[in-house]
Protein backbone atom coordinates (compact mmCIF):
# COMPACT_ATOMS: atom_id res chain seq x y z
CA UNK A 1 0.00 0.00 0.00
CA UNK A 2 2.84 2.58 0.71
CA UNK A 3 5.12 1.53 -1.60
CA UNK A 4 1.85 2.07 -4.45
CA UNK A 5 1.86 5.71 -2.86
CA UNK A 6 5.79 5.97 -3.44
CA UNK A 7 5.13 4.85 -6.79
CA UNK A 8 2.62 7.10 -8.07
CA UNK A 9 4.28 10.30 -6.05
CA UNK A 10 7.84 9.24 -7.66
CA UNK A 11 5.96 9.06 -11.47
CA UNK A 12 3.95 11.80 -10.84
CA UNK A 13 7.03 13.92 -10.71
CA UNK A 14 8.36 12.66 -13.94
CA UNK A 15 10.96 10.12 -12.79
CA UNK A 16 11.12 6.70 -13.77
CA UNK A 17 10.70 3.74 -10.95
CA UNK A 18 12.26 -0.20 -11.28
CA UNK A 19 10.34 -2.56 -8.56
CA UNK A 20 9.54 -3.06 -5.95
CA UNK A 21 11.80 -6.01 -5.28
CA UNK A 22 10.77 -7.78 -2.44
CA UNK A 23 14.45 -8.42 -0.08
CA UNK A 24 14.53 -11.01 2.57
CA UNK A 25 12.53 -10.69 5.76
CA UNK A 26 13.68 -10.21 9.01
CA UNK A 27 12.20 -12.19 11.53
CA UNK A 28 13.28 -11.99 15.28
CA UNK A 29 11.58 -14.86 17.52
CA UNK A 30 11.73 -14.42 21.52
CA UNK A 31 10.78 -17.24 23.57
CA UNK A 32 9.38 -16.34 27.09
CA UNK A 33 8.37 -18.72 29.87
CA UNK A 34 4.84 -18.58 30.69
CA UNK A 35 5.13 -19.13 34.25
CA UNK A 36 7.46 -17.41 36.60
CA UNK A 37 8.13 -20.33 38.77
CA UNK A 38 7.85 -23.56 37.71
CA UNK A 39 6.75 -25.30 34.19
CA UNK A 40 10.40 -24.54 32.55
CA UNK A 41 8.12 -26.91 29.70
CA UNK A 42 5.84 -24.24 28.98
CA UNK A 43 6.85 -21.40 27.26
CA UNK A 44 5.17 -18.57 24.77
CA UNK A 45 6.92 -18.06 21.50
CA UNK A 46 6.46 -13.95 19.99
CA UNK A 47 8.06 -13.24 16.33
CA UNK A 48 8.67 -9.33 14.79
CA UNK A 49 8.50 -9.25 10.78
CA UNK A 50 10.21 -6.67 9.14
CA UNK A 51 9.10 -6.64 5.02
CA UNK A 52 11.73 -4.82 3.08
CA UNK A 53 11.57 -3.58 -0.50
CA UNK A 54 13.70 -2.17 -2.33
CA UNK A 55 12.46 1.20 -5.23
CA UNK A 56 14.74 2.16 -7.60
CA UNK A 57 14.37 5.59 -8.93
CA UNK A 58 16.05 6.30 -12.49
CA UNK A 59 16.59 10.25 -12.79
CA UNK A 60 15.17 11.79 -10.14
CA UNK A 61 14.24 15.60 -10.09
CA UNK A 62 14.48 18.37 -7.25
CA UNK A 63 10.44 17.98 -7.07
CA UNK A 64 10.65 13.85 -6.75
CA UNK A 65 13.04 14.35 -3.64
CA UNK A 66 11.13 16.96 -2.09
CA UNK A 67 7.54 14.86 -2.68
CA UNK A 68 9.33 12.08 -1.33
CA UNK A 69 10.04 13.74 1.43
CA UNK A 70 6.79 14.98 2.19
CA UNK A 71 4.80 11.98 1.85
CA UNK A 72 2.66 11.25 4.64
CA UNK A 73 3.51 7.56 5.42
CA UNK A 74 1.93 5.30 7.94
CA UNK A 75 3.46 4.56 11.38
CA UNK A 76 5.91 2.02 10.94
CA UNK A 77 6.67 3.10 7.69
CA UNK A 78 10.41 4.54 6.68
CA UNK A 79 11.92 5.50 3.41
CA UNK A 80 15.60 5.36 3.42
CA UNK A 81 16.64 7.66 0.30
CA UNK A 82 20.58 7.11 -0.49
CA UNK A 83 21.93 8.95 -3.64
């Protein structure tokens, strides 16, 4: 959904996009024991996901960087712009 938004700002500027290319997820898994005393057997297992895509903008102008920059993105949500 936000990288459709990145998308359309990036073409409405007049600068060509390549993707999104999906890159490996991250997943971190923590293990906690349920009970604070005894039952080392039962435990709770949490995960974090972290979906990564990668955008690659062919000649960008002044006015892609600055939408870019100005795009209201959901919580969660970064764009890492490297030149």
């Amino acid at each position: 959904m936000s990288v459709k938004e990145i998308i359309q700002t990036t073409e409405r500027t007049g600068a060509r996009v390549s993707g999104p290319v999906p890159l490996p997820t991250r997943i971190n898994r923590y293990t906690v024991l349920r009970s604070p005393h005894i039952d080392k057997k039962s435990r709770e297992q949490f995960e974090i996901r972290v979906h990564k895509r990668l955008l690659e903008i062919d000649m960008p102008t002044p006015e892609t960087i600055d939408a870019l920059m100005k795009l209201q993105l959901p919580a969660g949500v970064d764009v890492e712009i490297k030149m």
